[in-house]
PDB file of N, CA and C in Angstrom:
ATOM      1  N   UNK A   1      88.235  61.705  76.438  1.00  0.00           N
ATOM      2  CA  UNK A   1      89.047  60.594  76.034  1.00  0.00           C
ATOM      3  C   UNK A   1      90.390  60.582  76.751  1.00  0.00           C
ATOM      4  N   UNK A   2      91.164  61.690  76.809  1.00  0.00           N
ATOM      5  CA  UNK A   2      92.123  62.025  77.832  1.00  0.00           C
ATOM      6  C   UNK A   2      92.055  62.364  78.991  1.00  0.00           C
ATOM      7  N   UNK A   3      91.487  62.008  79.588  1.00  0.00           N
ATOM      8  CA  UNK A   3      91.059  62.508  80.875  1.00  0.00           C
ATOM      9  C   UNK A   3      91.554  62.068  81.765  1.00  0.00           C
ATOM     10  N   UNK A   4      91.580  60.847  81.753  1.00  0.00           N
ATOM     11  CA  UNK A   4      92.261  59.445  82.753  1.00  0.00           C
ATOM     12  C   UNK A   4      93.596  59.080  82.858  1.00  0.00           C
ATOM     13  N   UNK A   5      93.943  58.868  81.686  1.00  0.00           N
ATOM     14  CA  UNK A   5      95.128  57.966  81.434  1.00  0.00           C
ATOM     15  C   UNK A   5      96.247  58.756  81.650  1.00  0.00           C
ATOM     16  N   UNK A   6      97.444  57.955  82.405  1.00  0.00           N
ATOM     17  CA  UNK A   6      98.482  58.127  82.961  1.00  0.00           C
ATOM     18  C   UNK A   6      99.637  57.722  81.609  1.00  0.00           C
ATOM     19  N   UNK A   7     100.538  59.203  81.359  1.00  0.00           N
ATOM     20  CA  UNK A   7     101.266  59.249  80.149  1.00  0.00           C
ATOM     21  C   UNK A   7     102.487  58.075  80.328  1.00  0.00           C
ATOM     22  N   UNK A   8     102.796  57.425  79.496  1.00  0.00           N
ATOM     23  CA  UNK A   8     104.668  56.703  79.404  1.00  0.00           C
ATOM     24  C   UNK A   8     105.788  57.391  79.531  1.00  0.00           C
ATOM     25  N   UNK A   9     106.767  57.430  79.957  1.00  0.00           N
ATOM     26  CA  UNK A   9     108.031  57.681  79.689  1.00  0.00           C
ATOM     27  C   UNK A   9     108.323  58.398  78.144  1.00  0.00           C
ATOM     28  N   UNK A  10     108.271  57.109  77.390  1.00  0.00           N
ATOM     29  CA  UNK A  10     107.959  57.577  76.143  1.00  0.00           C
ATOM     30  C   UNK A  10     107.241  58.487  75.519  1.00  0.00           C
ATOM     31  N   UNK A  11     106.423  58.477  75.747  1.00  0.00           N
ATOM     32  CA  UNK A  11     105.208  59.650  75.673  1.00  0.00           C
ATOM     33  C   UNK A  11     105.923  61.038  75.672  1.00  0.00           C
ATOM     34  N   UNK A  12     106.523  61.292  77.102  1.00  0.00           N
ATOM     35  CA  UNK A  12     107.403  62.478  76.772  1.00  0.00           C
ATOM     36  C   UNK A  12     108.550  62.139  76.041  1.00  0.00           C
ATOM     37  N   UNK A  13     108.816  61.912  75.378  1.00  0.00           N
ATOM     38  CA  UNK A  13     110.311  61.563  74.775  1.00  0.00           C
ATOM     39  C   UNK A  13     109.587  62.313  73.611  1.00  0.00           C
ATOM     40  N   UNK A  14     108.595  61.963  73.042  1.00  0.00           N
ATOM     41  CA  UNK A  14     108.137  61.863  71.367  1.00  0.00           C
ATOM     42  C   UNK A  14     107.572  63.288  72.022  1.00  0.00           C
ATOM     43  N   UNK A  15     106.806  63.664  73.175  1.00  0.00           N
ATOM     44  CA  UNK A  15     106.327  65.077  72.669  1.00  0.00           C
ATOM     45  C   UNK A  15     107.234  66.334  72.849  1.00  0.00           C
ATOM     46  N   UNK A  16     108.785  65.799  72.919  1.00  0.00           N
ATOM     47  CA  UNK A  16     109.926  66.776  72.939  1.00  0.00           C
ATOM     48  C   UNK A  16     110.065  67.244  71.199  1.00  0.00           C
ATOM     49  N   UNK A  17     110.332  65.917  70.697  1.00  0.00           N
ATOM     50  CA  UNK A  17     109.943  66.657  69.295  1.00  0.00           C
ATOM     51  C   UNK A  17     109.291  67.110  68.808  1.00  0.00           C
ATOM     52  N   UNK A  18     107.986  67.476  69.627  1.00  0.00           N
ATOM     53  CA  UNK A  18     107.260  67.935  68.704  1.00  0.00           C
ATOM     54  C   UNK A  18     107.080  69.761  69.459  1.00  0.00           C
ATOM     55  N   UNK A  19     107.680  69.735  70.360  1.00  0.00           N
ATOM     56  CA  UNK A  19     107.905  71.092  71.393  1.00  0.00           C
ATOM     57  C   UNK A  19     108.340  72.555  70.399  1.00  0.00           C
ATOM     58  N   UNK A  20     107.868  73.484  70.454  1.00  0.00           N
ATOM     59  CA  UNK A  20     108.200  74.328  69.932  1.00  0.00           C
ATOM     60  C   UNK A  20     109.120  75.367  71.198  1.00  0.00           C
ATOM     61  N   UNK A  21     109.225  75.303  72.013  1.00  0.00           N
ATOM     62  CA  UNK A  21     109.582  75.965  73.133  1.00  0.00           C
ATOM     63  C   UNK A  21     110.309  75.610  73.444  1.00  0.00           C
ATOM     64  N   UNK A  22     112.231  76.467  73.559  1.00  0.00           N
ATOM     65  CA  UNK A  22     112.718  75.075  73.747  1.00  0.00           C
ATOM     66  C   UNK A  22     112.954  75.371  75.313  1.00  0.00           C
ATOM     67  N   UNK A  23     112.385  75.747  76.421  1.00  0.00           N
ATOM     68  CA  UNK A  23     112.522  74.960  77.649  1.00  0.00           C
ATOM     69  C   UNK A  23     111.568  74.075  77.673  1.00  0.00           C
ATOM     70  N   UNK A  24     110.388  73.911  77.300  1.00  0.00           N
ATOM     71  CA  UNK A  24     109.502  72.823  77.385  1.00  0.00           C
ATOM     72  C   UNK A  24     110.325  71.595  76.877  1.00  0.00           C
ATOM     73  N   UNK A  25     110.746  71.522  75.415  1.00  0.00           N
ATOM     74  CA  UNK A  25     111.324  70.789  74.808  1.00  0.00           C
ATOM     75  C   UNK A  25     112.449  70.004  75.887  1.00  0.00           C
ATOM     76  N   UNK A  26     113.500  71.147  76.479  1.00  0.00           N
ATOM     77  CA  UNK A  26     114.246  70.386  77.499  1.00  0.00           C
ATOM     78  C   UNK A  26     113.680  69.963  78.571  1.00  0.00           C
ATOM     79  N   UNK A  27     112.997  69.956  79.249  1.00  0.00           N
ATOM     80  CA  UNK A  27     111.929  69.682  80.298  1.00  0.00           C
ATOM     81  C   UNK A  27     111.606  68.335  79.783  1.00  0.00           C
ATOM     82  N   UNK A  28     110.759  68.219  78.825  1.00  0.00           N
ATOM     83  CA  UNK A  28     110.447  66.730  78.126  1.00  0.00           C
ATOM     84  C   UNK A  28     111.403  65.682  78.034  1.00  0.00           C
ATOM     85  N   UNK A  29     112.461  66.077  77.434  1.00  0.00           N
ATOM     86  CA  UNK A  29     113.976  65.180  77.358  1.00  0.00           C
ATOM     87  C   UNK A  29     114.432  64.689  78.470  1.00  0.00           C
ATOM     88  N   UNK A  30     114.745  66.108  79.676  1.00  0.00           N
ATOM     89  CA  UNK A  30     114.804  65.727  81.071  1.00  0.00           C
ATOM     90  C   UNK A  30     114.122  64.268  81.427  1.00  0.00           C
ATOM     91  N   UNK A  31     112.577  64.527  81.319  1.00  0.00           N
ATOM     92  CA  UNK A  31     111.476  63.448  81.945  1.00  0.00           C
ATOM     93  C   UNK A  31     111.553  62.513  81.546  1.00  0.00           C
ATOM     94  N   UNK A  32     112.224  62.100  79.940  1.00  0.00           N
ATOM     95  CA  UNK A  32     112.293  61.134  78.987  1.00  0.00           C
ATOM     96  C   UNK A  32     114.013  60.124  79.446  1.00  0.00           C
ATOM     97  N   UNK A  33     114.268  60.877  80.041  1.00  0.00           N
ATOM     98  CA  UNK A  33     115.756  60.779  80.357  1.00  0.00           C
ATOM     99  C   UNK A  33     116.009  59.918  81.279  1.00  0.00           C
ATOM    100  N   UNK A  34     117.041  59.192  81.734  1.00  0.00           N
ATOM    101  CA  UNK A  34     117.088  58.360  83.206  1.00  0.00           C
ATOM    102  C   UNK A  34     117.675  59.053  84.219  1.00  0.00           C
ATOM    103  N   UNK A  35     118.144  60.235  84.137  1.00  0.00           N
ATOM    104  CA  UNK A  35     118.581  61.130  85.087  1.00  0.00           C
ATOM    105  C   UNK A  35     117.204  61.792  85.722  1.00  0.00           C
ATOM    106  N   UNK A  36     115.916  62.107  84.662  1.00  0.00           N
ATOM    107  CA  UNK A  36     114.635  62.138  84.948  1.00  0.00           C
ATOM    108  C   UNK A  36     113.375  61.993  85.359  1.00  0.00           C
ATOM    109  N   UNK A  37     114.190  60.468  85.630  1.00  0.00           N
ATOM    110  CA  UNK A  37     113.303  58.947  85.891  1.00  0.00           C
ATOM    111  C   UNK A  37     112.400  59.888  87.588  1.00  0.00           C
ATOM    112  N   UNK A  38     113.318  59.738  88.494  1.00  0.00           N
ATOM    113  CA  UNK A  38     112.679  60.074  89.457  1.00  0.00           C
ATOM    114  C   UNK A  38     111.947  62.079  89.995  1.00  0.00           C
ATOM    115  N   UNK A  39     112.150  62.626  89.019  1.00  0.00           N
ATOM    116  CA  UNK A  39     111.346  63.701  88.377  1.00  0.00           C
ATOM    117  C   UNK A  39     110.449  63.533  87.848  1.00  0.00           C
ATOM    118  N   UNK A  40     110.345  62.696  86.679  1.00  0.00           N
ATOM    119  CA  UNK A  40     109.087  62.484  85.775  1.00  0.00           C
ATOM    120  C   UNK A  40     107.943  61.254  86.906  1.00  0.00           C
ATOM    121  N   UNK A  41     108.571  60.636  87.823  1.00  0.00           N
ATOM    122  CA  UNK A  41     107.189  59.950  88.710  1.00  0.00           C
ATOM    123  C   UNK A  41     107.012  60.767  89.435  1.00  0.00           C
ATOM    124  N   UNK A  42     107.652  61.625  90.226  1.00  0.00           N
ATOM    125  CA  UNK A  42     107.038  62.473  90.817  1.00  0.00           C
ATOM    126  C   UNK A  42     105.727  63.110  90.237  1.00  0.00           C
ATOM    127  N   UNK A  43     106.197  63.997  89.010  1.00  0.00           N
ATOM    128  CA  UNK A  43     105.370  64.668  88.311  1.00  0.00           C
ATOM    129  C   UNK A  43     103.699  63.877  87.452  1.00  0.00           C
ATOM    130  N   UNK A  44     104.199  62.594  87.281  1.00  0.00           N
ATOM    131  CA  UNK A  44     103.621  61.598  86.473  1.00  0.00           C
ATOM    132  C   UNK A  44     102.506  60.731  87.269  1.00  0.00           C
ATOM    133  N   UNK A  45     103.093  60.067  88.410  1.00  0.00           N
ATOM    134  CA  UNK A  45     102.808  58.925  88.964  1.00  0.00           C
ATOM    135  C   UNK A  45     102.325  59.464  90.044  1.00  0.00           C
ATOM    136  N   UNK A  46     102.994  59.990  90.837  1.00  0.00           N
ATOM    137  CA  UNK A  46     102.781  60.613  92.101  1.00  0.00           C
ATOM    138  C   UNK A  46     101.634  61.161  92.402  1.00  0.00           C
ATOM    139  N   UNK A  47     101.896  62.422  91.306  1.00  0.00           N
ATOM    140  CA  UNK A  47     100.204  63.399  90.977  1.00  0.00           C
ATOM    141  C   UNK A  47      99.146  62.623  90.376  1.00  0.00           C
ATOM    142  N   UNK A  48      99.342  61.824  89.530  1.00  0.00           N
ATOM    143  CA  UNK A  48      98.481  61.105  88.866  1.00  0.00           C
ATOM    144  C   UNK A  48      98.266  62.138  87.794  1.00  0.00           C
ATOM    145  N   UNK A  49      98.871  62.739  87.201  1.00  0.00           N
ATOM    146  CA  UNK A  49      99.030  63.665  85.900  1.00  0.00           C
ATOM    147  C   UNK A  49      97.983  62.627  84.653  1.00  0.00           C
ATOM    148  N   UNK A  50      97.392  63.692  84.410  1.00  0.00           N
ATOM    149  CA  UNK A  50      96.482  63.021  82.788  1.00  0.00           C
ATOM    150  C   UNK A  50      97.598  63.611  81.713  1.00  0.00           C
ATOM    151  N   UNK A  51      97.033  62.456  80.651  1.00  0.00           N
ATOM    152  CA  UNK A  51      97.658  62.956  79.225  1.00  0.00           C
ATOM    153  C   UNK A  51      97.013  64.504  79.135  1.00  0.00           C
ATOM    154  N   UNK A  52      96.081  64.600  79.392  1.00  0.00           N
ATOM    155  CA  UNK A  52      95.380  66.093  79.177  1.00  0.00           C
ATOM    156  C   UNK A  52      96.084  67.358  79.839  1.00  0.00           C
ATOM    157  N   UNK A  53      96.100  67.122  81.140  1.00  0.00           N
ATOM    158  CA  UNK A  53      96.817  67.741  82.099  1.00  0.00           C
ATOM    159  C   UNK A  53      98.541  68.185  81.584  1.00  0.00           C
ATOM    160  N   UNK A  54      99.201  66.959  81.068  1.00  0.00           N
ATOM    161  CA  UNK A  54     100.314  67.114  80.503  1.00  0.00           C
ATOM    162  C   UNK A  54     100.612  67.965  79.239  1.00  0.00           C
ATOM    163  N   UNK A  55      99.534  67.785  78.467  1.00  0.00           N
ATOM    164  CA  UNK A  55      99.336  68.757  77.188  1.00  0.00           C
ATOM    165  C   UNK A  55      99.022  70.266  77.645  1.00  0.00           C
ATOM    166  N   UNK A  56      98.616  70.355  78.683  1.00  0.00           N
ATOM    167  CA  UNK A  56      98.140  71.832  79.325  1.00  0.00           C
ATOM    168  C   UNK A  56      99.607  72.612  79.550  1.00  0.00           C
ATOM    169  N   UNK A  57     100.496  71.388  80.173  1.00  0.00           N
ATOM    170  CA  UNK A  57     101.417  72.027  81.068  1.00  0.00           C
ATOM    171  C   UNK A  57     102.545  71.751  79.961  1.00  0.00           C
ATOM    172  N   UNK A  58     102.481  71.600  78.697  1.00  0.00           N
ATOM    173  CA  UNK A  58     103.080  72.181  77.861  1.00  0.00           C
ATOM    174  C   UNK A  58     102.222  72.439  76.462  1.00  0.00           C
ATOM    175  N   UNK A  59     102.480  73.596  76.605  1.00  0.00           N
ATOM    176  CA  UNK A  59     101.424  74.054  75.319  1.00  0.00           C
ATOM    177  C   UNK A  59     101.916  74.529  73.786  1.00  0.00           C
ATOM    178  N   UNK A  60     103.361  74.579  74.056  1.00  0.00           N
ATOM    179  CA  UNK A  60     103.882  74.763  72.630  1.00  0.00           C
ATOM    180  C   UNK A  60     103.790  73.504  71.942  1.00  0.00           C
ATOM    181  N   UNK A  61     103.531  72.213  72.522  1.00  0.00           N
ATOM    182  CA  UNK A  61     103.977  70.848  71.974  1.00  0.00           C
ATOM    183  C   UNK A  61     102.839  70.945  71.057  1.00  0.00           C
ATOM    184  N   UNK A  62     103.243  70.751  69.223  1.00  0.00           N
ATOM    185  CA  UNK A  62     102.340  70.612  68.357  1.00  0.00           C
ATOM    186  C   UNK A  62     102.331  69.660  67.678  1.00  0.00           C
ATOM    187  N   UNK A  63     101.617  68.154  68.995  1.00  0.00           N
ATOM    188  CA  UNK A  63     102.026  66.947  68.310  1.00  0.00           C
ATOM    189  C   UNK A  63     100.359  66.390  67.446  1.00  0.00           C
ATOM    190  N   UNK A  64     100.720  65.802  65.795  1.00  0.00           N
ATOM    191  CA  UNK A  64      99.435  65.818  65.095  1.00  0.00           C
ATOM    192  C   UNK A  64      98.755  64.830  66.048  1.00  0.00           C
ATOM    193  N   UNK A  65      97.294  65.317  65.964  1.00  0.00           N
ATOM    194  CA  UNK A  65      96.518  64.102  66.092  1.00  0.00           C
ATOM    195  C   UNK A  65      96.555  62.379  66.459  1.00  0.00           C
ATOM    196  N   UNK A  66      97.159  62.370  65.270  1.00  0.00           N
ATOM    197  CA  UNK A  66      97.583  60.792  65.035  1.00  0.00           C
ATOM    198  C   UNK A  66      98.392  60.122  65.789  1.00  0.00           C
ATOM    199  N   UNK A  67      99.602  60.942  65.945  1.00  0.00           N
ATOM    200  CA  UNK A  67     100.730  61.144  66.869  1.00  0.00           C
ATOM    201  C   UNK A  67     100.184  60.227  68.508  1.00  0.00           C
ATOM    202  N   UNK A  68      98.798  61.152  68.602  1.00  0.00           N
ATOM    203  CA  UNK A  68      98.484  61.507  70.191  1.00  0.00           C
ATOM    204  C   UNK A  68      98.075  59.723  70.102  1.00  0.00           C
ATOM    205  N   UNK A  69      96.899  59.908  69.230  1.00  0.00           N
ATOM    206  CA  UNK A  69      96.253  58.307  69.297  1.00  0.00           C
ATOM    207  C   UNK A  69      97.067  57.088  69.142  1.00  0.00           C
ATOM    208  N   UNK A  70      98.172  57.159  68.916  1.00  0.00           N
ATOM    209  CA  UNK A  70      99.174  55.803  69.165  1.00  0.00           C
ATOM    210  C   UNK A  70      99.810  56.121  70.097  1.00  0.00           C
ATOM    211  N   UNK A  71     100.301  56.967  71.175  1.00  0.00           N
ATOM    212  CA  UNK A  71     100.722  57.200  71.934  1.00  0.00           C
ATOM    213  C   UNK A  71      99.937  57.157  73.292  1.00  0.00           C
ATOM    214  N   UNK A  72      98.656  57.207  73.400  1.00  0.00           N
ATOM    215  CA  UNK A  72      98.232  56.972  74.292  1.00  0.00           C
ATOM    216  C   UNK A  72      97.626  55.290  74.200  1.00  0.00           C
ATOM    217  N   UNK A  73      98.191  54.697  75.857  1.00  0.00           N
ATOM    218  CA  UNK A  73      97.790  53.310  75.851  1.00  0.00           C
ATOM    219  C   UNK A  73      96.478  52.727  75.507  1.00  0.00           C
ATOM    220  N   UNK A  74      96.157  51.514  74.667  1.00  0.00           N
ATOM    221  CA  UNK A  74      95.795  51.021  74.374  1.00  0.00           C
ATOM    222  C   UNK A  74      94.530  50.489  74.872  1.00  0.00           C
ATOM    223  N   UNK A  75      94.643  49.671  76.174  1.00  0.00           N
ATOM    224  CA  UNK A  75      93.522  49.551  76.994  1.00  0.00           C
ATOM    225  C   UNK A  75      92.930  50.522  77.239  1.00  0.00           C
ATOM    226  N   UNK A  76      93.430  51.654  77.252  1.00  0.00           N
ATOM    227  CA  UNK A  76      92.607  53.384  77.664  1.00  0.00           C
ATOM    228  C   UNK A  76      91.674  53.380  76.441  1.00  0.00           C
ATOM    229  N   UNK A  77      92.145  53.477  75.317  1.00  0.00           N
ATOM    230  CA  UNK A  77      91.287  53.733  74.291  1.00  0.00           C
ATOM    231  C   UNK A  77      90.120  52.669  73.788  1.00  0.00           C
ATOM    232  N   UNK A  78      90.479  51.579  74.448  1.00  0.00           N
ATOM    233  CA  UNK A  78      89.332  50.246  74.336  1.00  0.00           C
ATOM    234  C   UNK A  78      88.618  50.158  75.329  1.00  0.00           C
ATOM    235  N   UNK A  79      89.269  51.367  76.655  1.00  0.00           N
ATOM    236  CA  UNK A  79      87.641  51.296  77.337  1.00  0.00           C
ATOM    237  C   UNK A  79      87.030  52.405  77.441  1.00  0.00           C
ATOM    238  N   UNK A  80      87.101  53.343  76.674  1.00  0.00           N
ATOM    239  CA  UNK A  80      86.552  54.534  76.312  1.00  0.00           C
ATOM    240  C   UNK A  80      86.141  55.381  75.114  1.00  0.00           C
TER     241      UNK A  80
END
């Protein structure tokens, strides 16, 4: 289900709160940030980073379930 889809801006913003680590946590904020902007496409856009991939490469983030499924876009989840 995550496999594909390319995370929001937002996306990291919300999984800073939920970071237990706090360099991950700052890392997220960073990406969420506009000082970040051209860090987080690199990392995001560039690579073509999955939501999955992103959850890998932070692993303290203990965001519920529910959390994940409104956070990931919409059309992703209606065509899969």
């Amino acid at each position: 289900m995550f496999t594909s889809a390319s995370p929001w801006r937002y996306f990291f913003e919300v999984m800073s709160f939920f970071a237990t680590a706090e360099h991950e946590k700052e890392r997220l904020q960073y990406f969420a940030s506009p000082k970040g902007r051209d860090d987080l496409y690199q990392y995001n856009q560039k690579e073509r980073i999955t939501v999955l991939e992103v959850l890998e490469d932070f692993p303290s983030v203990q965001m519920p379930f529910e959390w994940l499924l409104q956070l990931v876009p919409t059309p992703f989840l209606l065509l899969h």
